[in-house]
PDB file of N, CA and C in Angstrom:
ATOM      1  N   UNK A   1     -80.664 -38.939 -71.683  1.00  0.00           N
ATOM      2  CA  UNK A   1     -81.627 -38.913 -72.770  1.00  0.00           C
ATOM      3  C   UNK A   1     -82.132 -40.315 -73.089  1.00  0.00           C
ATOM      4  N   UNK A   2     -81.333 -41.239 -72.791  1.00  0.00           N
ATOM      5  CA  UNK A   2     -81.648 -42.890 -73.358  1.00  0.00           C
ATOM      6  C   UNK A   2     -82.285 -43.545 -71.624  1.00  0.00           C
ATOM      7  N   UNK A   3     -82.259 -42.590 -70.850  1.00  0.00           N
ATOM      8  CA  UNK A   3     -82.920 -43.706 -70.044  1.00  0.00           C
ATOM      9  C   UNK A   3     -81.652 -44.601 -68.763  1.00  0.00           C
ATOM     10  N   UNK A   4     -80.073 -44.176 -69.526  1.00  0.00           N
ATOM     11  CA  UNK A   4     -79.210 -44.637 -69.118  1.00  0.00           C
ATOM     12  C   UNK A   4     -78.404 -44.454 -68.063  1.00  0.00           C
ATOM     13  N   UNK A   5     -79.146 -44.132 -67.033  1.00  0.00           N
ATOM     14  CA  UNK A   5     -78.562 -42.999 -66.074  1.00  0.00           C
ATOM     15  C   UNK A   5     -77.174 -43.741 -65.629  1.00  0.00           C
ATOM     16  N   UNK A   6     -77.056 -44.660 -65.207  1.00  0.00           N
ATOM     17  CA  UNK A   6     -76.724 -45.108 -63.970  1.00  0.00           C
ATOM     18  C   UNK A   6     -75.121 -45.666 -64.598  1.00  0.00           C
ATOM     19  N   UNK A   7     -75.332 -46.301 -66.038  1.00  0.00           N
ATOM     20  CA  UNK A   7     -74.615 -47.140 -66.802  1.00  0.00           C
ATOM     21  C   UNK A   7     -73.773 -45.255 -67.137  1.00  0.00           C
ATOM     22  N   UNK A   8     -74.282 -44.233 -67.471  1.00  0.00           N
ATOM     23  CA  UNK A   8     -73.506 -43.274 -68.170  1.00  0.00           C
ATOM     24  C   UNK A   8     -73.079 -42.719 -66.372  1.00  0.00           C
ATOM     25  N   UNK A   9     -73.181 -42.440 -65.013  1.00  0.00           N
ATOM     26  CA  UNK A   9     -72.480 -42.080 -64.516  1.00  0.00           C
ATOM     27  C   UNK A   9     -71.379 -42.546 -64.182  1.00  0.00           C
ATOM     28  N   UNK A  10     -71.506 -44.338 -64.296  1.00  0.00           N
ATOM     29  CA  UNK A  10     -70.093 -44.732 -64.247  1.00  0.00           C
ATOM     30  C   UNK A  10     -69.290 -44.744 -65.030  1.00  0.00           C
ATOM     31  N   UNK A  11     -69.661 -44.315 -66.497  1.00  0.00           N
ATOM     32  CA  UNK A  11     -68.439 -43.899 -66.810  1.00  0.00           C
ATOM     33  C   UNK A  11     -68.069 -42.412 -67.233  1.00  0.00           C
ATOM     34  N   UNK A  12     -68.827 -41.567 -66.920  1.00  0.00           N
ATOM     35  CA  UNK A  12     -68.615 -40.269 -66.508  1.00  0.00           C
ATOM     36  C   UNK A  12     -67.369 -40.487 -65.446  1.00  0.00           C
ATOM     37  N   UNK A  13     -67.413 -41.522 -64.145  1.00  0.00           N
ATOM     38  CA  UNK A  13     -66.431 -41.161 -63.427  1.00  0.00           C
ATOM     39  C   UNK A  13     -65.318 -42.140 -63.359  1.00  0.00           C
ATOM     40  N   UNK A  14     -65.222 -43.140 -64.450  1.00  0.00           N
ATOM     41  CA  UNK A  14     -64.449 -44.271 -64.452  1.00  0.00           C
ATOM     42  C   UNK A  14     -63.426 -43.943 -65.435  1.00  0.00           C
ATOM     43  N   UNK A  15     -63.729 -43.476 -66.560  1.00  0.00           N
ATOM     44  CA  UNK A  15     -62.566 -43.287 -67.505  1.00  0.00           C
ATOM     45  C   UNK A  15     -62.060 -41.980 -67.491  1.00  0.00           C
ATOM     46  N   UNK A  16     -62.383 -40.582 -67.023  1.00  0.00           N
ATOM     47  CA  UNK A  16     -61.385 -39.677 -66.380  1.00  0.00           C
ATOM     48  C   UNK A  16     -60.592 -40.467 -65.263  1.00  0.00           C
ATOM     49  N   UNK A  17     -61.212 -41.090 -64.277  1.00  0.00           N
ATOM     50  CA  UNK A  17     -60.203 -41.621 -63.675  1.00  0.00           C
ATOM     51  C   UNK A  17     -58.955 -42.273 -64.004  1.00  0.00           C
ATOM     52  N   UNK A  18     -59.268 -43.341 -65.412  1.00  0.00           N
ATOM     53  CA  UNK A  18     -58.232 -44.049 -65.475  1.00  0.00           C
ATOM     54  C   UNK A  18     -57.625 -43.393 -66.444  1.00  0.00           C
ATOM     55  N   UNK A  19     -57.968 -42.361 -66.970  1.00  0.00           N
ATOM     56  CA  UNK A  19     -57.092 -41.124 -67.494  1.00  0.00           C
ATOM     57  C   UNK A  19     -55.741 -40.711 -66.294  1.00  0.00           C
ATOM     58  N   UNK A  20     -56.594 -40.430 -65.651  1.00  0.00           N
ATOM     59  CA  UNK A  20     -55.883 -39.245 -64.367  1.00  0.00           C
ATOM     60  C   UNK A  20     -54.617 -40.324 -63.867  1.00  0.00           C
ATOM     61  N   UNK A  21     -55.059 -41.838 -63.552  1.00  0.00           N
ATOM     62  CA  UNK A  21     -54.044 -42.877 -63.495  1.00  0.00           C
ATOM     63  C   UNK A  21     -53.185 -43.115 -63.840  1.00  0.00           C
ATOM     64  N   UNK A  22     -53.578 -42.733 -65.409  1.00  0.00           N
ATOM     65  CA  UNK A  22     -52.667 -43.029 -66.223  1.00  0.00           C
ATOM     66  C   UNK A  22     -51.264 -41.697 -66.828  1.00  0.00           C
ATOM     67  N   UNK A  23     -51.874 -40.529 -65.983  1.00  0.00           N
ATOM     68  CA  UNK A  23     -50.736 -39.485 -65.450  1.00  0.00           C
ATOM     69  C   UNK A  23     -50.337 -39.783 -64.670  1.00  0.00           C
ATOM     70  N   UNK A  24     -50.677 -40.090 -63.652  1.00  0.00           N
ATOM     71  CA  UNK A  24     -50.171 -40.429 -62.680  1.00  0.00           C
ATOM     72  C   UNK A  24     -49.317 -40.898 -62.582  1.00  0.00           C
ATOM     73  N   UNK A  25     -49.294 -42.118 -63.158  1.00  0.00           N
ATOM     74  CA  UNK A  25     -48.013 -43.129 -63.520  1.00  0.00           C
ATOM     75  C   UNK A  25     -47.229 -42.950 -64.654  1.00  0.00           C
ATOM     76  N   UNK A  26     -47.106 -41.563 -64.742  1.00  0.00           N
ATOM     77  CA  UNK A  26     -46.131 -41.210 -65.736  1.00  0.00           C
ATOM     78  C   UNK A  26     -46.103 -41.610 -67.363  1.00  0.00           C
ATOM     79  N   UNK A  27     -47.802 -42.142 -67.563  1.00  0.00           N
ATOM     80  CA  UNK A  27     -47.443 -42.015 -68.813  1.00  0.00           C
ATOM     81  C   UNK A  27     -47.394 -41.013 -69.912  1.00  0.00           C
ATOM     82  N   UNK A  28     -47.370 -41.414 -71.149  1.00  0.00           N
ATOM     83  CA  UNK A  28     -46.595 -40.520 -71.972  1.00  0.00           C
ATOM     84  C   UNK A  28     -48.199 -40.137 -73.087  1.00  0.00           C
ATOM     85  N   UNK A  29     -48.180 -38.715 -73.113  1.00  0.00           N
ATOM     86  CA  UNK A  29     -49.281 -38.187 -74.370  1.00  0.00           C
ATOM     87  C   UNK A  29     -48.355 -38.435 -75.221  1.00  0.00           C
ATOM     88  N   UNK A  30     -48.217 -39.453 -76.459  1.00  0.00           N
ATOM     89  CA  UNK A  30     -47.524 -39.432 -77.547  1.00  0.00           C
ATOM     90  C   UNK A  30     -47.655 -38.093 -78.466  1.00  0.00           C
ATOM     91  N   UNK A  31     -46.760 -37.683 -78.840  1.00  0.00           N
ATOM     92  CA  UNK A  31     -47.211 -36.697 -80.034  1.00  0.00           C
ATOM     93  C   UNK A  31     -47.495 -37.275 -81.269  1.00  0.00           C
ATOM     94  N   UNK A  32     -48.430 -36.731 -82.347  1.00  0.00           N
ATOM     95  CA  UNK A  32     -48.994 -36.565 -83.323  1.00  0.00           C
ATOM     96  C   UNK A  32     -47.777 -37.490 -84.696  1.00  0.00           C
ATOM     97  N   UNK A  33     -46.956 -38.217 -84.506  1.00  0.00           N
ATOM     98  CA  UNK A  33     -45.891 -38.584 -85.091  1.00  0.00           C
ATOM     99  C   UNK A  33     -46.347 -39.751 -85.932  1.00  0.00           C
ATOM    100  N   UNK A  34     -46.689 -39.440 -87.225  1.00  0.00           N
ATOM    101  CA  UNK A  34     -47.342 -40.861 -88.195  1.00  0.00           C
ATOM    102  C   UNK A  34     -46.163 -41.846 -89.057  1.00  0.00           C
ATOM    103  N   UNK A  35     -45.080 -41.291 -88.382  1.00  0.00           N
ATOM    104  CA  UNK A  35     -44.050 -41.842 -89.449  1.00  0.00           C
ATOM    105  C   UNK A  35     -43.492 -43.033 -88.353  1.00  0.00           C
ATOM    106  N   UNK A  36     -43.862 -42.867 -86.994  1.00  0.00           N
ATOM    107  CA  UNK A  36     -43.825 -44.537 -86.601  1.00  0.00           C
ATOM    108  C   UNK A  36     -45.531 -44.563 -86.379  1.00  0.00           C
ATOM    109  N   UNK A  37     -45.954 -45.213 -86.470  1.00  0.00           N
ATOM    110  CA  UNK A  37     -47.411 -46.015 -86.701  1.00  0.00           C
ATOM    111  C   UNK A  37     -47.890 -46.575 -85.220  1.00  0.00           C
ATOM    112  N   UNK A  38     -47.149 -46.722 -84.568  1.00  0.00           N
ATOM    113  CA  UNK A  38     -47.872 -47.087 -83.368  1.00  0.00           C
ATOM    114  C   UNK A  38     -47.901 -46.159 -82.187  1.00  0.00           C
ATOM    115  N   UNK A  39     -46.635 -44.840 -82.625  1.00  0.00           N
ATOM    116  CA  UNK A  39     -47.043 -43.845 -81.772  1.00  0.00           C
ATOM    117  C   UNK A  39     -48.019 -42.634 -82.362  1.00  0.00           C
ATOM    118  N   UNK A  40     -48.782 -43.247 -83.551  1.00  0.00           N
ATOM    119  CA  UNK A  40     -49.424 -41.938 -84.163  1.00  0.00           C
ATOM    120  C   UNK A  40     -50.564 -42.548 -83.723  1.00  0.00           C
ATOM    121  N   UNK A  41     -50.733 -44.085 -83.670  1.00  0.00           N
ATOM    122  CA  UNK A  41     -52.017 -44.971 -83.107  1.00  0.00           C
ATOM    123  C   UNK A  41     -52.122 -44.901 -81.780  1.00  0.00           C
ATOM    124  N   UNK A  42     -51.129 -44.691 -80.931  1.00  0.00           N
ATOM    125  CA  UNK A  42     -51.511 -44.241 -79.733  1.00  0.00           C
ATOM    126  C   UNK A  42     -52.230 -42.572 -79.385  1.00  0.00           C
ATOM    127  N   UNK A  43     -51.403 -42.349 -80.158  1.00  0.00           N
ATOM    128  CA  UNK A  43     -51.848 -40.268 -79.798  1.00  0.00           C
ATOM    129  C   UNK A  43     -53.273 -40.516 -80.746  1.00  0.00           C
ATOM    130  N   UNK A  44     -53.575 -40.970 -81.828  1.00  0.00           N
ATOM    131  CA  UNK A  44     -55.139 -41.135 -81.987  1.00  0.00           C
ATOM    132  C   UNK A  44     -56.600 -41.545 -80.789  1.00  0.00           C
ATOM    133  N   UNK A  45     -55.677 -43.052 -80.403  1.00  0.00           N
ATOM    134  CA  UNK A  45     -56.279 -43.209 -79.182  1.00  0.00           C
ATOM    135  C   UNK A  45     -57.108 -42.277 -77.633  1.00  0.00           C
ATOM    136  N   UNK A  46     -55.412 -41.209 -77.439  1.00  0.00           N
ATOM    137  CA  UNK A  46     -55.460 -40.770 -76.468  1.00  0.00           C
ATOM    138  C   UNK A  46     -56.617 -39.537 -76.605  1.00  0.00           C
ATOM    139  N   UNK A  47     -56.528 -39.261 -78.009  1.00  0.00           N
ATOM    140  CA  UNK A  47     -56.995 -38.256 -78.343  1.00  0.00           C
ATOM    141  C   UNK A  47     -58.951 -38.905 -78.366  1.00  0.00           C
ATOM    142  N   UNK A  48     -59.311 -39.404 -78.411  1.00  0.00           N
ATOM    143  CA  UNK A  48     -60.896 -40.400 -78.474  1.00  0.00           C
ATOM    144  C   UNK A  48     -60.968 -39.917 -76.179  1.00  0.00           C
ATOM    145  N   UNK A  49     -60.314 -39.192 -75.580  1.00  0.00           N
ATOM    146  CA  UNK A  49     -60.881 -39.112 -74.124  1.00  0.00           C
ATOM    147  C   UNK A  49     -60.961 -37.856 -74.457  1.00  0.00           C
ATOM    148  N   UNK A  50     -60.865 -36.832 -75.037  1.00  0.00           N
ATOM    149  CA  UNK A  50     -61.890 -35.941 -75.585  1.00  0.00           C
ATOM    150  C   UNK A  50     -61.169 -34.830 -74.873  1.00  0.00           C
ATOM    151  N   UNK A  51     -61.868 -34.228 -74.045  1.00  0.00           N
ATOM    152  CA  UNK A  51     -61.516 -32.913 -73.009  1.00  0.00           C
ATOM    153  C   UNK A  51     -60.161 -33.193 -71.997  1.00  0.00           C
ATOM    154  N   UNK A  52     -60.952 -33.862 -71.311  1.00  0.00           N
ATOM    155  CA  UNK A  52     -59.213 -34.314 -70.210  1.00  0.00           C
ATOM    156  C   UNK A  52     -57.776 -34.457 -71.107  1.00  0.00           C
ATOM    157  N   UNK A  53     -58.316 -34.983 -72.349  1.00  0.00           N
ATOM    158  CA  UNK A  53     -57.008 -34.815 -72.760  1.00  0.00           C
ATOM    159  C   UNK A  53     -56.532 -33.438 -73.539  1.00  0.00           C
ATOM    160  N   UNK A  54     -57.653 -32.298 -73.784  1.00  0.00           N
ATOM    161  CA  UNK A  54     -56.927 -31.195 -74.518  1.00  0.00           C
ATOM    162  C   UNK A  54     -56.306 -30.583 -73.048  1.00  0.00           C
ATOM    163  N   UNK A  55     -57.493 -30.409 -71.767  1.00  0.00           N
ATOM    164  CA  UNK A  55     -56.696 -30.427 -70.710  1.00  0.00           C
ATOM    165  C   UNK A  55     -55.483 -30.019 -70.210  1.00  0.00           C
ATOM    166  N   UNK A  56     -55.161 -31.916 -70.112  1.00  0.00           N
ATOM    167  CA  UNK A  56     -53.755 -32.679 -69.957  1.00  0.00           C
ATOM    168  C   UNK A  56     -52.867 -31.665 -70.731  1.00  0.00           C
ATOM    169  N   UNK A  57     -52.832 -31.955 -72.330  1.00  0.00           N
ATOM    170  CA  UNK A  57     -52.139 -31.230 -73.177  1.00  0.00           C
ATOM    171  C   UNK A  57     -51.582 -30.085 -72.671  1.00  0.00           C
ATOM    172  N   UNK A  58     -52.433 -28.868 -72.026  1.00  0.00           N
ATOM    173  CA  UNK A  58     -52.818 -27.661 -72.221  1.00  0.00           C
ATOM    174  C   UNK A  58     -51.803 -27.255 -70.787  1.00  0.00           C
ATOM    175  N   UNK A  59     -51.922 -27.992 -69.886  1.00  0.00           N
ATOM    176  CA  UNK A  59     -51.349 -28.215 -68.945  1.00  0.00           C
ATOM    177  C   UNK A  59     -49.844 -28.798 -68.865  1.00  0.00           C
ATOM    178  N   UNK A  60     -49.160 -29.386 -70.325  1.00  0.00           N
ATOM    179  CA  UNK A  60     -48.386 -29.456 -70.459  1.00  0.00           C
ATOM    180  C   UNK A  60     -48.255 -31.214 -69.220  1.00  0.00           C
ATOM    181  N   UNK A  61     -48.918 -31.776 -68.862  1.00  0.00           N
ATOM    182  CA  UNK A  61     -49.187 -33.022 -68.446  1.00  0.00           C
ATOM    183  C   UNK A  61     -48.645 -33.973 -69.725  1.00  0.00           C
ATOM    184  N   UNK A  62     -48.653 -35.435 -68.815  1.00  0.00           N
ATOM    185  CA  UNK A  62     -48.100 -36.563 -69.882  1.00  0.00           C
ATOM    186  C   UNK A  62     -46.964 -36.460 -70.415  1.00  0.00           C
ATOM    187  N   UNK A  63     -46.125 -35.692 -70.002  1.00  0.00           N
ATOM    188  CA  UNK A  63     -44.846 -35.874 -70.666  1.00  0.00           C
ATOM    189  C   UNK A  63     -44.257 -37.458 -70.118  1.00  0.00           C
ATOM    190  N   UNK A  64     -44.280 -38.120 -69.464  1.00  0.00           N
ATOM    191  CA  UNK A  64     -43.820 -39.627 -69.857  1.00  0.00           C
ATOM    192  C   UNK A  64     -42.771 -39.541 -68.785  1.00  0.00           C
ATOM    193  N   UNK A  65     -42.090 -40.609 -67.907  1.00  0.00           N
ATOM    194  CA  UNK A  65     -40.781 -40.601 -67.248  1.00  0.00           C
ATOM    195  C   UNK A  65     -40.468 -41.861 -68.020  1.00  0.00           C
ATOM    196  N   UNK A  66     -39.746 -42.365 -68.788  1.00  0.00           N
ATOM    197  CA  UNK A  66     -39.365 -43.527 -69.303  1.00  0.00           C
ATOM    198  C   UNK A  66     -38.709 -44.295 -68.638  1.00  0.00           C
ATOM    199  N   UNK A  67     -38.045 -43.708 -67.300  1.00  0.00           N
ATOM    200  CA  UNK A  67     -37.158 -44.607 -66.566  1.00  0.00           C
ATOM    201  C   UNK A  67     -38.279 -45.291 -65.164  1.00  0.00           C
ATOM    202  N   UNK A  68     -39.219 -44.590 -65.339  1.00  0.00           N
ATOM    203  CA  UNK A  68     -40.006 -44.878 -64.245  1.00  0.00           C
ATOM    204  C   UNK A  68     -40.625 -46.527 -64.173  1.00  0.00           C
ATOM    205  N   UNK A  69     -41.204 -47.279 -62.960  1.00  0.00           N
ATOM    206  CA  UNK A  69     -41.107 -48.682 -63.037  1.00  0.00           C
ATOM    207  C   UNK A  69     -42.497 -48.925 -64.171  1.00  0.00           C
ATOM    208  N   UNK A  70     -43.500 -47.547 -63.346  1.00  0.00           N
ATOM    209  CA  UNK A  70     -44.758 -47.338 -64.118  1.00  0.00           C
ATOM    210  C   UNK A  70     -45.394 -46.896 -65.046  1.00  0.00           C
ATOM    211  N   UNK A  71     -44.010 -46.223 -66.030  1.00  0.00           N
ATOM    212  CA  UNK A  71     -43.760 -45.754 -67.437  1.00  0.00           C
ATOM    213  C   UNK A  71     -45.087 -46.673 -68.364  1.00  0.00           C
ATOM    214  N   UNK A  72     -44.643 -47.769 -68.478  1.00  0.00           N
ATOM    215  CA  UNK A  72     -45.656 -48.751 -69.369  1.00  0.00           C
ATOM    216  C   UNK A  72     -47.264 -48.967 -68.697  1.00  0.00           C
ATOM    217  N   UNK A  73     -47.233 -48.642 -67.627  1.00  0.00           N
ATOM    218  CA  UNK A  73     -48.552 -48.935 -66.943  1.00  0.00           C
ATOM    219  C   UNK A  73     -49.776 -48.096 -66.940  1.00  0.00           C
ATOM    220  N   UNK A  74     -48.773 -46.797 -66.838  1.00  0.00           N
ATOM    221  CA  UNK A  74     -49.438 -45.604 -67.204  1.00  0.00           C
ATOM    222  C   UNK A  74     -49.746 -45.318 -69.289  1.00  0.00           C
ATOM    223  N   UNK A  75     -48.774 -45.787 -69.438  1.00  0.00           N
ATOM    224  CA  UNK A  75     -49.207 -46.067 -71.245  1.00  0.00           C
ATOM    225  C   UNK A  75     -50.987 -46.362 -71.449  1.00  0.00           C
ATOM    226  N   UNK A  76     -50.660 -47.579 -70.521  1.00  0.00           N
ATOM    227  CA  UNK A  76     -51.882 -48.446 -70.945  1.00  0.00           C
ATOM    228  C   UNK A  76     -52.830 -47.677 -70.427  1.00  0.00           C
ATOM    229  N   UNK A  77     -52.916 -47.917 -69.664  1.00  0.00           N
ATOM    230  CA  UNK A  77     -53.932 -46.659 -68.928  1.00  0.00           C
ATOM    231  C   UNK A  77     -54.261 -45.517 -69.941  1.00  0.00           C
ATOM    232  N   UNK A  78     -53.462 -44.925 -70.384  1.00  0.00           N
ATOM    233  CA  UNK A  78     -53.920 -43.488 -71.299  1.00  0.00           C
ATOM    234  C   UNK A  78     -54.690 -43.734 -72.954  1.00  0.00           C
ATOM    235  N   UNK A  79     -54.147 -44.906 -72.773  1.00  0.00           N
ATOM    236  CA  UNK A  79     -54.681 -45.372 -74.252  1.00  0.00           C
ATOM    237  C   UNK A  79     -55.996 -46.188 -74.235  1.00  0.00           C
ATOM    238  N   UNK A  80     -56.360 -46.982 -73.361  1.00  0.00           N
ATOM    239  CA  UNK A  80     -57.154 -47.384 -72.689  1.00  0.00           C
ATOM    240  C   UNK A  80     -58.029 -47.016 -72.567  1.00  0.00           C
ATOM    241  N   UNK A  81     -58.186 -46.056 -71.700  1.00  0.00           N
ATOM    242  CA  UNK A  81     -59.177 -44.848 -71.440  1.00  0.00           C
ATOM    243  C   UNK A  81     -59.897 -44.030 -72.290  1.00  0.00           C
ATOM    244  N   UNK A  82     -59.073 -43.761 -73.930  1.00  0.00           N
ATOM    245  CA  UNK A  82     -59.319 -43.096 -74.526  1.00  0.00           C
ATOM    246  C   UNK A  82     -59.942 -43.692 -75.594  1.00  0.00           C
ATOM    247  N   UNK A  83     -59.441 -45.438 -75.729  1.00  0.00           N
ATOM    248  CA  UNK A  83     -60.750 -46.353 -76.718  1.00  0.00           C
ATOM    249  C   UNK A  83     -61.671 -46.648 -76.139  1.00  0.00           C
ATOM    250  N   UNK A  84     -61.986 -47.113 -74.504  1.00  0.00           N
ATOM    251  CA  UNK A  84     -63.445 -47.262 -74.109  1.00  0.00           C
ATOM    252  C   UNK A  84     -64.119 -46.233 -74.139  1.00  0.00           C
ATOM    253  N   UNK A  85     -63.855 -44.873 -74.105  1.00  0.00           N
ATOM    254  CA  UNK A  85     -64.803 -43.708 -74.064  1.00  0.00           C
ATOM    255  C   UNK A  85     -64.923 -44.033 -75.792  1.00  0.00           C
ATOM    256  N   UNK A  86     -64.163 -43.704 -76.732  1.00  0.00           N
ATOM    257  CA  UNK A  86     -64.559 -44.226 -78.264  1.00  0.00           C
ATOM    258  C   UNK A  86     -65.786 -45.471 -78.109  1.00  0.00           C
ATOM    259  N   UNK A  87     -65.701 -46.057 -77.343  1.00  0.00           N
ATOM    260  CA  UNK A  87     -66.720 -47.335 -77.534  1.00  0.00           C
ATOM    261  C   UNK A  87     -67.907 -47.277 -77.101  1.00  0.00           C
ATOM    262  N   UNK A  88     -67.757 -46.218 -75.987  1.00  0.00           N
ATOM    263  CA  UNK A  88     -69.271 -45.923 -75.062  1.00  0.00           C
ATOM    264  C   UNK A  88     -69.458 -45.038 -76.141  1.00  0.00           C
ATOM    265  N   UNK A  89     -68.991 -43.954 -76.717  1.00  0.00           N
ATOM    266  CA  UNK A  89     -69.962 -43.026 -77.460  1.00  0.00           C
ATOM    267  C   UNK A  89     -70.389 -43.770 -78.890  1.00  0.00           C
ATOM    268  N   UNK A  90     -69.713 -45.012 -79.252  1.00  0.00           N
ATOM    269  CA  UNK A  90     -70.300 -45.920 -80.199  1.00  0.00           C
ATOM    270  C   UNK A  90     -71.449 -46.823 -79.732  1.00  0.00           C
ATOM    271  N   UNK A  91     -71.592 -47.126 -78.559  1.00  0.00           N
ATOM    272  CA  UNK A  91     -72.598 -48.191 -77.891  1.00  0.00           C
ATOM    273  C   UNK A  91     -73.649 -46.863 -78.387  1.00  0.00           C
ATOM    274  N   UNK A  92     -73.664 -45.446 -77.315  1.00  0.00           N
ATOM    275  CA  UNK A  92     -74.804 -44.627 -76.986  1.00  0.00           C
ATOM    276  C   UNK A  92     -75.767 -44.549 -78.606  1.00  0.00           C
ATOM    277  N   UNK A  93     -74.360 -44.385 -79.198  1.00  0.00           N
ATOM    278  CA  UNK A  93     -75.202 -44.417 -80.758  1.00  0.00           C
ATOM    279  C   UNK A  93     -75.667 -45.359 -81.657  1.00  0.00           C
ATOM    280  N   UNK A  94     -75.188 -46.410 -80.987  1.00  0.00           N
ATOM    281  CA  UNK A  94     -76.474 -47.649 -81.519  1.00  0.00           C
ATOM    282  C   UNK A  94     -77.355 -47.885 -80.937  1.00  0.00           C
ATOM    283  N   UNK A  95     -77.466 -47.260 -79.349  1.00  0.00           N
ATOM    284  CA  UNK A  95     -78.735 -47.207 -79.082  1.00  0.00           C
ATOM    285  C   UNK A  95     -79.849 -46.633 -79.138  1.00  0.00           C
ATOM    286  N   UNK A  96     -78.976 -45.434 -79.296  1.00  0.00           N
ATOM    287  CA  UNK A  96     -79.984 -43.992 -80.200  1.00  0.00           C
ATOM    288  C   UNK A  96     -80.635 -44.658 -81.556  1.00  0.00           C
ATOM    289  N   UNK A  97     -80.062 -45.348 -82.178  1.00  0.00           N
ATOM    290  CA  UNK A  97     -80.587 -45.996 -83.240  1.00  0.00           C
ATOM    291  C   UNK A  97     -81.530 -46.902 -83.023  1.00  0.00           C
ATOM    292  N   UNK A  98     -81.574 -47.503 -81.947  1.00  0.00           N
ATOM    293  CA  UNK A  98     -82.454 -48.850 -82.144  1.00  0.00           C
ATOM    294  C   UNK A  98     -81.649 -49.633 -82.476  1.00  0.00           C
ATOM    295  N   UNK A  99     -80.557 -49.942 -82.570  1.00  0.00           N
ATOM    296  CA  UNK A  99     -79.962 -51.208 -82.780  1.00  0.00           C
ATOM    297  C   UNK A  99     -79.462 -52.078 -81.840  1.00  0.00           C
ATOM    298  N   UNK A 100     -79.294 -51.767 -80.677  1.00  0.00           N
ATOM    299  CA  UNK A 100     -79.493 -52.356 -79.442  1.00  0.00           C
ATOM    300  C   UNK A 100     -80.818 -52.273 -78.544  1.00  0.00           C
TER     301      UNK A 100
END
């Protein structure tokens, strides 16, 4: 709609990916838990990649290996993924605005 073709297919196929990575490597869908603060800020996060992650969920995916080497790698990855898509659908809408 903006003209953006090229800039929105890469990340149509860049941040499912580093979703999918970030299963891959065993990281963990935090649950919904606000009484520690940084795992309720992560499951907020994860939750901003939208579909792949009801998905994931749904599929019973992301359960986490904690002993694994790539436990933390895959973290990042899931959380990651789920604030740059938050940021692209904040860019699209300042451009819808005219403010970029």
């Amino acid at each position: 709609m903006q003209g953006r073709r090229q800039k929105g297919l890469i990340f149509l196929i860049a941040l499912p990916v580093m979703f999918g990575i970030g299963l891959w490597l065993d990281g963990r869908l935090p649950p919904f838990a606000f009484s520690d603060p940084l795992v309720g800020l992560a499951a907020l996060a994860n939750l901003g990649m939208g579909l792949p992650y009801f998905i994931s969920s749904a599929l019973d995916l992301g359960k986490g290996v904690v002993t694994a080497a790539s436990y933390e790698y895959g973290n990042a990855f899931l959380i990651v993924s789920g604030l740059l898509n938050m940021l692209v659908v904040i860019d699209a809408y300042d451009v819808r605005l005219g403010r970029k």
